[in-house]
N, C-alpha and C. Protein backbone atom coordinates (compact mmCIF):
# COMPACT_ATOMS: atom_id res chain seq x y z
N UNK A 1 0.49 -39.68 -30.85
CA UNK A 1 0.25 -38.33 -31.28
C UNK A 1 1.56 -37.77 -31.84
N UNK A 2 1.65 -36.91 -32.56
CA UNK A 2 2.93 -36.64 -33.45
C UNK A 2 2.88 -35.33 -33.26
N UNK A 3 3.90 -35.05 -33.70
CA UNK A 3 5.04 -33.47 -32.48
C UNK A 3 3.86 -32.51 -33.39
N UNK A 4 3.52 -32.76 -34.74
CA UNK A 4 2.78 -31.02 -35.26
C UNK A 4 1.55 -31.33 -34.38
N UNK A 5 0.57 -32.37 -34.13
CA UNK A 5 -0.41 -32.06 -33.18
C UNK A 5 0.10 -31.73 -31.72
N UNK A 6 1.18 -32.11 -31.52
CA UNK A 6 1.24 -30.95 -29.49
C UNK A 6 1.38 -29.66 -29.88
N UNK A 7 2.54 -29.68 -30.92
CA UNK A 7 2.35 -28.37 -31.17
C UNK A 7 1.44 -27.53 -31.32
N UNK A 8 0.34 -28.16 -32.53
CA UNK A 8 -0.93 -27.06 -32.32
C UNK A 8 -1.48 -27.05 -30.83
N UNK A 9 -1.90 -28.02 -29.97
CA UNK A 9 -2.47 -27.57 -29.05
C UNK A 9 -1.51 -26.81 -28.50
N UNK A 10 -0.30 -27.09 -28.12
CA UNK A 10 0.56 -25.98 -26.77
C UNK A 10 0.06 -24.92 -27.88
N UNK A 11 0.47 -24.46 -28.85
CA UNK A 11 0.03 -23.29 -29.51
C UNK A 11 -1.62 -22.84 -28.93
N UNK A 12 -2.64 -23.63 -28.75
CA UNK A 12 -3.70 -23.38 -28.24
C UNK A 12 -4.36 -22.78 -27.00
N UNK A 13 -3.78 -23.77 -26.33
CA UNK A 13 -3.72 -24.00 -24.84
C UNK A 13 -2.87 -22.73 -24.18
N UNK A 14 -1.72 -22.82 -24.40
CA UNK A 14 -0.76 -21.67 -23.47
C UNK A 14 -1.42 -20.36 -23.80
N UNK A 15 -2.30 -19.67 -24.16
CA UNK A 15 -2.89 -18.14 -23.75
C UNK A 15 -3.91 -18.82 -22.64
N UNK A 16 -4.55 -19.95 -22.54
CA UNK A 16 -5.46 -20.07 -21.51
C UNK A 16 -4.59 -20.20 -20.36
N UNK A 17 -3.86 -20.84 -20.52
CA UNK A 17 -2.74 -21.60 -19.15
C UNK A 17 -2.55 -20.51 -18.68
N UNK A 18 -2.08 -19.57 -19.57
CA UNK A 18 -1.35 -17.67 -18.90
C UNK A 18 -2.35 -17.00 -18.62
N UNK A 19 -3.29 -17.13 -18.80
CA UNK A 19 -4.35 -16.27 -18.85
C UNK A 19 -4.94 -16.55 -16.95
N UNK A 20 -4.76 -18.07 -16.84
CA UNK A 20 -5.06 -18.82 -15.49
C UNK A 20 -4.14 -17.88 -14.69
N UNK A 21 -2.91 -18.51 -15.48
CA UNK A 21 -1.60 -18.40 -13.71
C UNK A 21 -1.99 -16.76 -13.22
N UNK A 22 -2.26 -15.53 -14.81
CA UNK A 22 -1.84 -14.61 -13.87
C UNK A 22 -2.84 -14.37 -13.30
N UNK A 23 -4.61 -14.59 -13.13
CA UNK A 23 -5.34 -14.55 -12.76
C UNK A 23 -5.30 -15.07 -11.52
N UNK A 24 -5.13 -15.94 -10.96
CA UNK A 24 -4.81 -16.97 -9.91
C UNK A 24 -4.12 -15.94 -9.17
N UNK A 25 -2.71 -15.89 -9.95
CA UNK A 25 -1.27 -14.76 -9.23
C UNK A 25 -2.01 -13.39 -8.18
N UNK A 26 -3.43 -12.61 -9.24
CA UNK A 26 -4.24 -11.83 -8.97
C UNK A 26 -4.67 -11.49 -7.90
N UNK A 27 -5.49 -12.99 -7.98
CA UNK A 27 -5.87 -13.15 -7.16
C UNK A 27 -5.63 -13.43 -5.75
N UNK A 28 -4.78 -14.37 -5.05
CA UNK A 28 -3.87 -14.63 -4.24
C UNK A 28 -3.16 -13.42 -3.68
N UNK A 29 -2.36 -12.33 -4.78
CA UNK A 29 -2.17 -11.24 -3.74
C UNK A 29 -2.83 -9.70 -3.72
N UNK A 30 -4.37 -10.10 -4.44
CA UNK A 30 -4.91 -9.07 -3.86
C UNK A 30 -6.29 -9.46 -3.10
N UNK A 31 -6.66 -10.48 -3.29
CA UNK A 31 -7.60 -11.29 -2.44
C UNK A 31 -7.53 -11.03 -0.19
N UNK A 32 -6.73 -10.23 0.08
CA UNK A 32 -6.47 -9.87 1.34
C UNK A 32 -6.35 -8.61 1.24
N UNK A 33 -6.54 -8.42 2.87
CA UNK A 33 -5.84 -6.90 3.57
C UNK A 33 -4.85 -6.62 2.75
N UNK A 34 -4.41 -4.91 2.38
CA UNK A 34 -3.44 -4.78 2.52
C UNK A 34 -2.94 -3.53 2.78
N UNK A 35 -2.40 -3.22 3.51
CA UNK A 35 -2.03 -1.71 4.66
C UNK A 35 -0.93 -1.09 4.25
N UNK A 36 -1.34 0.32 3.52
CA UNK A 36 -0.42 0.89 3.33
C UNK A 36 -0.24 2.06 4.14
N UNK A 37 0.94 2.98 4.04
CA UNK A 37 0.95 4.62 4.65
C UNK A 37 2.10 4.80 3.94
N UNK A 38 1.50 6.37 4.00
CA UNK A 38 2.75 7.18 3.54
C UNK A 38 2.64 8.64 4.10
N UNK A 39 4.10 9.40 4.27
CA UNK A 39 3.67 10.81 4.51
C UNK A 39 3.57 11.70 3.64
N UNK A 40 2.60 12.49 3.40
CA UNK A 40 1.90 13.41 2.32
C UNK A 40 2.90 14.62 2.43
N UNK A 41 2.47 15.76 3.69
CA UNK A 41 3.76 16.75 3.79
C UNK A 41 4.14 16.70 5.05
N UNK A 42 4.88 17.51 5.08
CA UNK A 42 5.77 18.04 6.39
C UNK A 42 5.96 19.52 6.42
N UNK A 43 5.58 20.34 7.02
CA UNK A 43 6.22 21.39 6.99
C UNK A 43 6.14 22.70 8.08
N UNK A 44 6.81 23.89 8.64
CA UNK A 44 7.29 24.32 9.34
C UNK A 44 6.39 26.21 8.98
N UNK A 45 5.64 26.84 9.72
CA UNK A 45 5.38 27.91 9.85
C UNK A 45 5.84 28.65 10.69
N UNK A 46 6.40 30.23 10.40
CA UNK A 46 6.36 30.81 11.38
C UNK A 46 5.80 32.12 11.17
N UNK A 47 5.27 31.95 12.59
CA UNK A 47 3.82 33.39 12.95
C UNK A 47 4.89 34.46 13.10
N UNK A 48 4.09 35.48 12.54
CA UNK A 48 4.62 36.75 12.52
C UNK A 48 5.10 37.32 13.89
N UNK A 49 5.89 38.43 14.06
CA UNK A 49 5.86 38.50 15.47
C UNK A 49 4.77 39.68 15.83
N UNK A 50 4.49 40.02 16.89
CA UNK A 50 3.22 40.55 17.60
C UNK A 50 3.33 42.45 17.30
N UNK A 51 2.43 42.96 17.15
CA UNK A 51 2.99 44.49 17.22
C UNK A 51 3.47 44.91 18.33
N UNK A 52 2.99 43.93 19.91
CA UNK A 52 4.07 44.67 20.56
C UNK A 52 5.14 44.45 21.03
N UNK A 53 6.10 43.81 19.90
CA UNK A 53 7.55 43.18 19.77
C UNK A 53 7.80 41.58 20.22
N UNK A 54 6.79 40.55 20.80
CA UNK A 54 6.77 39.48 21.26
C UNK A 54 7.48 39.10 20.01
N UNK A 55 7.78 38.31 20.07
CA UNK A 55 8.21 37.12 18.53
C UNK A 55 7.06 35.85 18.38
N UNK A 56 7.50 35.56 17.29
CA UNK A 56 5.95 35.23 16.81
C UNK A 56 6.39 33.28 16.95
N UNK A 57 5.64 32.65 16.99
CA UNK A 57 6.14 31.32 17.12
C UNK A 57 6.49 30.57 15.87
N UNK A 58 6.53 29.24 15.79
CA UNK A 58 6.71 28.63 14.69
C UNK A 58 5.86 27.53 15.04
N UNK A 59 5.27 26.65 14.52
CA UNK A 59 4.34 25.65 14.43
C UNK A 59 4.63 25.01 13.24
N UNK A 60 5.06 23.87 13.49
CA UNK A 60 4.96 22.72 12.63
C UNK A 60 3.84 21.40 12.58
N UNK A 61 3.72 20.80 11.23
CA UNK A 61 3.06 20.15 11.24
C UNK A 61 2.72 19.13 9.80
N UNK A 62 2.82 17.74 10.02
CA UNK A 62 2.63 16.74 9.13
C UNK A 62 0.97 16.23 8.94
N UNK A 63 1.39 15.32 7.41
CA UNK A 63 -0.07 14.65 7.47
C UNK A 63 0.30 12.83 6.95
N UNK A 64 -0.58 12.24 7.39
CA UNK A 64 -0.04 10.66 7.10
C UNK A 64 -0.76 10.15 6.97
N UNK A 65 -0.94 9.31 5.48
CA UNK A 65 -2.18 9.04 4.98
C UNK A 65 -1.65 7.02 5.37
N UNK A 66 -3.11 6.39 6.09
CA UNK A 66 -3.02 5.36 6.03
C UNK A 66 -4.35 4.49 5.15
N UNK A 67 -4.27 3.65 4.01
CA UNK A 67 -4.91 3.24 3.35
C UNK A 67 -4.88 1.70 3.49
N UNK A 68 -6.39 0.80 2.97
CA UNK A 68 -6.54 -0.96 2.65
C UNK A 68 -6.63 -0.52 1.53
N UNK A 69 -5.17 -0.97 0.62
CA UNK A 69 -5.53 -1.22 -0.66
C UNK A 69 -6.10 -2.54 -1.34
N UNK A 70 -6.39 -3.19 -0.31
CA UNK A 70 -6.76 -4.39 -0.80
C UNK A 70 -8.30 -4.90 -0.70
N UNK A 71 -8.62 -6.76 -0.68
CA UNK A 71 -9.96 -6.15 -1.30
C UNK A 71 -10.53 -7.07 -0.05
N UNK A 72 -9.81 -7.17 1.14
CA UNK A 72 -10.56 -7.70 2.25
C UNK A 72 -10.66 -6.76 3.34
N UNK A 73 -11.19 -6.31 4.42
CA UNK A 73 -11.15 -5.50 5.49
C UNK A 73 -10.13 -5.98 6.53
N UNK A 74 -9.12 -4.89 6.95
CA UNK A 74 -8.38 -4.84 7.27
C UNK A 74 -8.52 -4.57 9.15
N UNK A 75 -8.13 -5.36 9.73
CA UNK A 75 -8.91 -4.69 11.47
C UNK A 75 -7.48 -4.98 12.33
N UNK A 76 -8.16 -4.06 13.42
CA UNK A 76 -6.73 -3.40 14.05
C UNK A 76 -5.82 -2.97 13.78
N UNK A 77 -6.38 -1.88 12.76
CA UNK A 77 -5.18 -1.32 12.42
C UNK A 77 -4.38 0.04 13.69
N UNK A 78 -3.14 -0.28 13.94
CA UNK A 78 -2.65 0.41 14.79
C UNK A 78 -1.74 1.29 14.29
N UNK A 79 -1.68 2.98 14.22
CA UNK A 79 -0.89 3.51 13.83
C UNK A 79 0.18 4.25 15.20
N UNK A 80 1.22 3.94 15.26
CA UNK A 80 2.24 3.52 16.39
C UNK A 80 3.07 4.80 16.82
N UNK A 81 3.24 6.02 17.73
CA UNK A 81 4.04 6.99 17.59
C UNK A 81 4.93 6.64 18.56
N UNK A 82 5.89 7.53 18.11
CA UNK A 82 7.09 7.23 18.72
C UNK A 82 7.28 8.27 20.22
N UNK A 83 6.47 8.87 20.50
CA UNK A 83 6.58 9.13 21.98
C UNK A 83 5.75 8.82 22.41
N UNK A 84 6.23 9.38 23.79
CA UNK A 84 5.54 8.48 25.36
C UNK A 84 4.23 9.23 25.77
N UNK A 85 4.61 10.55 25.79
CA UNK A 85 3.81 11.70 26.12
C UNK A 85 2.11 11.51 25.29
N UNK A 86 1.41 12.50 26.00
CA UNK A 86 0.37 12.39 24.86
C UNK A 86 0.37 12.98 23.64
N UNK A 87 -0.05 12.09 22.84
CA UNK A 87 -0.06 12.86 21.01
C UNK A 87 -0.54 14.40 21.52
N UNK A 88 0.10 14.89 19.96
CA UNK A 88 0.24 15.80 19.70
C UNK A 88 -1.20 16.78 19.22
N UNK A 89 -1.84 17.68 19.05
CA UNK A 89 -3.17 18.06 18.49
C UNK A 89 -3.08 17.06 17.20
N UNK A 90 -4.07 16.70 17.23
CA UNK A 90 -3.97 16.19 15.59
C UNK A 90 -5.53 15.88 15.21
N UNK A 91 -6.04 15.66 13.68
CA UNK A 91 -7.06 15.88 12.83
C UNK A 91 -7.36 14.36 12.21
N UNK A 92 -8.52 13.68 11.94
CA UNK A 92 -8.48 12.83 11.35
C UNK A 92 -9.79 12.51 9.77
N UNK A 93 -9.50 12.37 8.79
CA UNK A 93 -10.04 12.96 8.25
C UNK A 93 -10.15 11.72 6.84
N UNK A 94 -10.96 11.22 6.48
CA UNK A 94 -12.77 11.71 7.15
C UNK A 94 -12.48 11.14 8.33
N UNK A 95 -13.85 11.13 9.22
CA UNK A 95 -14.20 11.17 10.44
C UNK A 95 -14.51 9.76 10.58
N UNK A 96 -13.75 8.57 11.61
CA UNK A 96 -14.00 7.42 11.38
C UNK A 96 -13.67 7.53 12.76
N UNK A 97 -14.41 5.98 13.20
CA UNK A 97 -14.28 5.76 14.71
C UNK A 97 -12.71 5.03 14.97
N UNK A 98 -12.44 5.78 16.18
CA UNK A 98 -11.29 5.38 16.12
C UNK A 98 -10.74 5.72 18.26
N UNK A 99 -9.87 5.15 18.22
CA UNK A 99 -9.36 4.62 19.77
C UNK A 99 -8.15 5.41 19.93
N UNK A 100 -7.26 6.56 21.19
CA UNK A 100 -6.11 5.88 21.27
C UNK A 100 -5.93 5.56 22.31
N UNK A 101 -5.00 4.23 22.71
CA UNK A 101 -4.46 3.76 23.40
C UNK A 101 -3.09 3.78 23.90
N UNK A 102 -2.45 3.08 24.83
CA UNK A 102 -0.83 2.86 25.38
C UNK A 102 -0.43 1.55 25.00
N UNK A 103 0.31 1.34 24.58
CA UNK A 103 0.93 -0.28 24.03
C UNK A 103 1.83 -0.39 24.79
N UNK A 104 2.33 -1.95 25.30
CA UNK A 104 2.95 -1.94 26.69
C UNK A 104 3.85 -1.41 27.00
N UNK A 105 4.50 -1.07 26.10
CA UNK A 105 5.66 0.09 25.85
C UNK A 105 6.02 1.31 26.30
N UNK A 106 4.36 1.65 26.40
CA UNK A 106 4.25 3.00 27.06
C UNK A 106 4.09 3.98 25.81
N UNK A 107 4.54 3.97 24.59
CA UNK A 107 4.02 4.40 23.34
C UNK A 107 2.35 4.85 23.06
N UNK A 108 2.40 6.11 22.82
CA UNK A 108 0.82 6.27 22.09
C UNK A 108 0.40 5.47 20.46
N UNK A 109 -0.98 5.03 20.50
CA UNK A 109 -1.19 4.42 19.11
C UNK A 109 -2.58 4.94 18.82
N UNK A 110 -2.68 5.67 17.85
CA UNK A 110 -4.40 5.65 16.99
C UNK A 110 -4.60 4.29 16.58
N UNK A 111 -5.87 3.37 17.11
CA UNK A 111 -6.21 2.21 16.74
C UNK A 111 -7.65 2.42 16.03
N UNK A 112 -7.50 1.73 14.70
CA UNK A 112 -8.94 2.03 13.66
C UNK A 112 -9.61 0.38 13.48
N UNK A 113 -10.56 0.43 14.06
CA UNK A 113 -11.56 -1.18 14.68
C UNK A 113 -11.04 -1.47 13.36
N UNK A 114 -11.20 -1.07 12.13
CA UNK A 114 -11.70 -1.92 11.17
C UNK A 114 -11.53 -0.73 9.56
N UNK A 115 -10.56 -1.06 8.27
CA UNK A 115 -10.35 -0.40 7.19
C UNK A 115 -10.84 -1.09 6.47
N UNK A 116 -11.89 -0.89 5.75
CA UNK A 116 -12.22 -1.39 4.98
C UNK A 116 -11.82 -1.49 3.79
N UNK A 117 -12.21 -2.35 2.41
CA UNK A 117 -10.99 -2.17 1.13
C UNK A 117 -11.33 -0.61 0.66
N UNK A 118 -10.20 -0.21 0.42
CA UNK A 118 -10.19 0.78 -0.13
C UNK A 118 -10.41 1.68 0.49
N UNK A 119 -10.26 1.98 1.41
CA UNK A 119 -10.96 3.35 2.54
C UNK A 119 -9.62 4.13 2.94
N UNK A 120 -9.61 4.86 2.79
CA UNK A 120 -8.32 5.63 2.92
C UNK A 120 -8.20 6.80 4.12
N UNK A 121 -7.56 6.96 5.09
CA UNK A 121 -7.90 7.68 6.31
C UNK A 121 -6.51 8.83 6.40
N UNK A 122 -6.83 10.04 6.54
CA UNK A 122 -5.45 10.82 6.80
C UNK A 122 -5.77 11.22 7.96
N UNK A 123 -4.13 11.48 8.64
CA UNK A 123 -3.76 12.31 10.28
C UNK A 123 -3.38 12.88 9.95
N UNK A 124 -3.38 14.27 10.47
CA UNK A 124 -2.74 15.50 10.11
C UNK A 124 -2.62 15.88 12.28
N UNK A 125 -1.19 16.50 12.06
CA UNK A 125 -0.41 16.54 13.20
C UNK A 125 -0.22 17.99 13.37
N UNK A 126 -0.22 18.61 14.64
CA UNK A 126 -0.18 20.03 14.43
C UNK A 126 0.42 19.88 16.38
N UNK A 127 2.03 20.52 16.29
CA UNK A 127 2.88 20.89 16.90
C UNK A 127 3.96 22.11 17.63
N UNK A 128 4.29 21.76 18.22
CA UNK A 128 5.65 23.11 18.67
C UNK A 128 6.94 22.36 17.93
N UNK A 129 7.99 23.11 18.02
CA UNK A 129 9.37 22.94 18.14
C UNK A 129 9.71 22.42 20.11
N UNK A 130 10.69 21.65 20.17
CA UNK A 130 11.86 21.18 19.30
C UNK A 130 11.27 20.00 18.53
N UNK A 131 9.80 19.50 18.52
CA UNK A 131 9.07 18.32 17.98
C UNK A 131 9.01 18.42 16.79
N UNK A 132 9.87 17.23 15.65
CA UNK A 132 9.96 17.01 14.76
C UNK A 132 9.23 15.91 14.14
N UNK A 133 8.49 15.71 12.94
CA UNK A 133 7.33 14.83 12.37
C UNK A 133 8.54 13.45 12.62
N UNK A 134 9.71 13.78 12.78
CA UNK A 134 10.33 12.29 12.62
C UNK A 134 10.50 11.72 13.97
N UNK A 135 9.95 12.48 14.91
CA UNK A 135 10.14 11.80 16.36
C UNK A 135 8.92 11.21 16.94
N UNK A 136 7.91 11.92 15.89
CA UNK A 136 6.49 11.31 16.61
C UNK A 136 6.36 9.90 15.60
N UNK A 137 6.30 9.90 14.44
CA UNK A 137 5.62 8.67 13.25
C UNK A 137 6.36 7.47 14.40
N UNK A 138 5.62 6.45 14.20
CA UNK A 138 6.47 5.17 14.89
C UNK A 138 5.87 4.98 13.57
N UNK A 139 5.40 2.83 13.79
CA UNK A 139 4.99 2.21 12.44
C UNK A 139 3.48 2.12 12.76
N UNK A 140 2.99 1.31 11.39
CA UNK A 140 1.60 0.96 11.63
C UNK A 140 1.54 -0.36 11.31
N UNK A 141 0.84 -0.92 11.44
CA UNK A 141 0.14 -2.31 12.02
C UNK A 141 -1.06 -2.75 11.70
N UNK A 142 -1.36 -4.05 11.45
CA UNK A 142 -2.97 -4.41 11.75
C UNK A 142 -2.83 -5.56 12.65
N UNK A 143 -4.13 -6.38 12.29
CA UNK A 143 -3.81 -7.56 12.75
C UNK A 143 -3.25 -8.59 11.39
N UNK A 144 -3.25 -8.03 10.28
CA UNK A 144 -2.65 -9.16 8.98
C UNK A 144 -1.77 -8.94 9.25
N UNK A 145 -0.69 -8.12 9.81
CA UNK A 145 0.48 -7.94 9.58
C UNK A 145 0.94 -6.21 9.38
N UNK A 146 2.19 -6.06 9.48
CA UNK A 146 2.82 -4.78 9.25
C UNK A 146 2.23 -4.49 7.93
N UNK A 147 2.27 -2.77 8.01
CA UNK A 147 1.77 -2.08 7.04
C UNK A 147 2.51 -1.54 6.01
N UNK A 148 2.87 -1.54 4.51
CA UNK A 148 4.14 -1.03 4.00
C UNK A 148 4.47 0.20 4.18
N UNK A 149 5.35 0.85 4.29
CA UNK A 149 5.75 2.45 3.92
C UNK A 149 6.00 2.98 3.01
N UNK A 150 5.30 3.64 1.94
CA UNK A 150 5.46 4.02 0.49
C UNK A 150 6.46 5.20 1.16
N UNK A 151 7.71 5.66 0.56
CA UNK A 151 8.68 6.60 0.17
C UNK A 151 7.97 8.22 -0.29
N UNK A 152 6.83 7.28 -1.65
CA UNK A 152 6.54 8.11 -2.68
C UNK A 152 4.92 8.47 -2.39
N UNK A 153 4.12 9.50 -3.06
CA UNK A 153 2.35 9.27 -2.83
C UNK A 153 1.98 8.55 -4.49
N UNK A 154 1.43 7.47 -3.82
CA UNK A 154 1.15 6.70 -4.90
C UNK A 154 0.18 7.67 -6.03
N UNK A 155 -0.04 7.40 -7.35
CA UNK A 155 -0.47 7.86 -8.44
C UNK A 155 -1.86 7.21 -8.54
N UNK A 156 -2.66 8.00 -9.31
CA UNK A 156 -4.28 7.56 -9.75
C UNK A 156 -3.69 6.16 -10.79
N UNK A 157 -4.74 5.32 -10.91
CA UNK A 157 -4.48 4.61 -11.61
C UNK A 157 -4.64 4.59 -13.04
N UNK A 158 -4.14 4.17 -14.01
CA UNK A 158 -4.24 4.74 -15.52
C UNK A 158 -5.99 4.12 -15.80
N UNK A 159 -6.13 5.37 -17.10
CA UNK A 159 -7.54 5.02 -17.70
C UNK A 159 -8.19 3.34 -18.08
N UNK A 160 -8.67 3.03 -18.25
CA UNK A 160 -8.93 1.83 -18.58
C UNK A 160 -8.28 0.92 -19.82
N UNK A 161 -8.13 1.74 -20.61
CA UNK A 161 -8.11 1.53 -22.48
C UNK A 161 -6.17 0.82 -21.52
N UNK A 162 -5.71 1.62 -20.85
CA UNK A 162 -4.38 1.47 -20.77
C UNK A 162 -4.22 0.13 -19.87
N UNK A 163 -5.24 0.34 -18.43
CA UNK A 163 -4.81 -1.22 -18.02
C UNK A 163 -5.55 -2.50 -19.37
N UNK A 164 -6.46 -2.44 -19.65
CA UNK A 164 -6.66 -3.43 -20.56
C UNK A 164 -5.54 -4.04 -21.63
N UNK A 165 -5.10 -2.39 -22.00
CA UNK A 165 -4.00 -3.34 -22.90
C UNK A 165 -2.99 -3.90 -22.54
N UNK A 166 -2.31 -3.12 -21.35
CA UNK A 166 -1.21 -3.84 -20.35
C UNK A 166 -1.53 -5.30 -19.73
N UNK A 167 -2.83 -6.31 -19.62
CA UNK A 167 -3.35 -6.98 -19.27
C UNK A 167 -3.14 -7.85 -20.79
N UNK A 168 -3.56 -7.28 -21.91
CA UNK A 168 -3.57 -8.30 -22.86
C UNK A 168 -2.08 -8.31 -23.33
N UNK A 169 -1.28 -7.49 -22.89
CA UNK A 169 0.22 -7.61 -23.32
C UNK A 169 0.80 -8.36 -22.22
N UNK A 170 0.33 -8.39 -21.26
CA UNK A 170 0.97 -9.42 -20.31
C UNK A 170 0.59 -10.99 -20.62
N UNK A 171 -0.45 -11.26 -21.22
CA UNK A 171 -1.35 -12.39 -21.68
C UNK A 171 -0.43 -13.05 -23.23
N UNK A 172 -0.40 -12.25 -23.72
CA UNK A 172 0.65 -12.71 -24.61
C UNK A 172 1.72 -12.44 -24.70
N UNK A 173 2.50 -12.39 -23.67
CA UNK A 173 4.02 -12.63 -23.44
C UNK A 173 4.15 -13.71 -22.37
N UNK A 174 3.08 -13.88 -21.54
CA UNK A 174 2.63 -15.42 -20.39
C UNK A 174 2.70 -16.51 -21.89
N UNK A 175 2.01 -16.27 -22.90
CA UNK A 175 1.71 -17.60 -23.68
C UNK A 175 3.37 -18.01 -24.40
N UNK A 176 3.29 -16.95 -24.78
CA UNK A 176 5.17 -16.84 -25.47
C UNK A 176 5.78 -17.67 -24.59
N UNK A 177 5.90 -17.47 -23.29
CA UNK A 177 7.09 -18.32 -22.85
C UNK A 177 6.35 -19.38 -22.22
N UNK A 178 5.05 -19.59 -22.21
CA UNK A 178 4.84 -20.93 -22.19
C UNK A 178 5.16 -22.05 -23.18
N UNK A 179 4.45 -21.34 -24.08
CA UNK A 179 4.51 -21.80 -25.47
C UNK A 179 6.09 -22.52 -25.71
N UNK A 180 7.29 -21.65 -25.18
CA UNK A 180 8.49 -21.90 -25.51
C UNK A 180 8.94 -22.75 -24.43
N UNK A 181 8.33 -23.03 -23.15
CA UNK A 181 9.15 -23.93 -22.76
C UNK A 181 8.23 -25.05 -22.74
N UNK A 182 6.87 -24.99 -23.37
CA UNK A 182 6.32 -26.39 -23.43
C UNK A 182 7.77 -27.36 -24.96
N UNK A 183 7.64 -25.85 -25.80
CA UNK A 183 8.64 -26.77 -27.07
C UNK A 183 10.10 -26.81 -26.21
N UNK A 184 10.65 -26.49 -25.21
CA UNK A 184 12.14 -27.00 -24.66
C UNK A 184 11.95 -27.92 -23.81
N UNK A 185 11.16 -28.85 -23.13
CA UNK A 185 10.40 -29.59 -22.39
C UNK A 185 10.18 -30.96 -23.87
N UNK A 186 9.67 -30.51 -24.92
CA UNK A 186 9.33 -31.24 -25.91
C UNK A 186 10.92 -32.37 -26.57
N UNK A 187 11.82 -30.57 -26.61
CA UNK A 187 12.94 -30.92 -27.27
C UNK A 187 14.15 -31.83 -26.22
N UNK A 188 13.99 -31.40 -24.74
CA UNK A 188 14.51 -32.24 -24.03
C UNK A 188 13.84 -33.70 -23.90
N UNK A 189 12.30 -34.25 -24.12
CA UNK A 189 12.45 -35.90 -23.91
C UNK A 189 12.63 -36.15 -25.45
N UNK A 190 12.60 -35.26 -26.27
CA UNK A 190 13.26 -36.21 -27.34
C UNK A 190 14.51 -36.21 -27.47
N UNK A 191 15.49 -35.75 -27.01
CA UNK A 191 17.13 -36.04 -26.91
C UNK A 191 17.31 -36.26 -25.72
N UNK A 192 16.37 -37.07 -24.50
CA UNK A 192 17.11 -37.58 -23.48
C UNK A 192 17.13 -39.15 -23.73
């Protein structure tokens, strides 16, 4: 076979080859659980004081959204606080069955049987002073494994027209450098 016929095929072939790996790639890491959280707000009220001179309190209070972004169901998921005492009032929302327990630690945990993909669950925490949202959050957990901690609240995902084309621009820049190292692969056994 002579170098212009590989050439046409690698020219052929490498959008399918790329088209595979990143599909495969896809697949593999979104084919599972996957447990995210993040905290939405934080923040600090204070009640007026009383007309008959009492002072008025302050009440604080967070919310912490735990989500399966992925596309298998996610079970035992354990969301972990960092004191001993019993949790704090808190809200869960929507309304899903859910456990808490003591971990041997002596730590309180909201345990959720089972997240399904995509199901997204918020706690909302409602407190006194000197209790700060950073003394109660511990981590969260499933049974796949630790859950990430987004920093940020993740964004809607773009319209369609936009992932499609980001998909076919990834598809032909996979073939490009296939394409180029099938020809440096080519050019190395002919000068070895």
């Amino acid at each position: 076979m002579d170098m212009e016929t590989v050439e046409t095929w690698a020219k052929l072939v490498a959008p399918f080859v790329s088209a595979l790996l990143i599909a495969g790639f896809k697949w593999y890491t979104e084919g599972r659980p996957r447990v995210i959280s993040y905290l939405v707000q934080s923040w600090g009220v204070k009640i007026g004081d009383s007309e008959d001179g009492t002072p008025g309190a302050i009440v604080h209070s967070h919310s912490i959204v735990v989500a399966n972004t992925g596309r298998k169901p996610a079970t035992g998921v354990r969301v972990t606080h960092a004191i001993k005492r019993p949790l704090p009032a808190h809200a869960i929302h929507p309304p899903i069955q859910y456990s808490i327990e003591t971990n041997p630690e002596g730590y309180q945990q909201i345990v959720f049987p089972v997240l399904v993909p995509k199901q997204q669950v918020t706690i909302s925490y409602l407190y006194f002073p000197p209790l700060f949202y950073n003394q109660i959050l511990g981590n969260v957990v499933s049974n796949e494994g630790m859950a990430k901690i987004l920093d940020i609240v993740p964004l809607p995902r773009p319209n369609r027209v936009v992932y499609l084309t980001t998909w076919l621009l990834t598809i032909i820049g996979g073939s490009v450098v296939l394409y180029w190292l099938f020809r440096l692969a080519l050019w190395l056994a002919q000068h070895a």
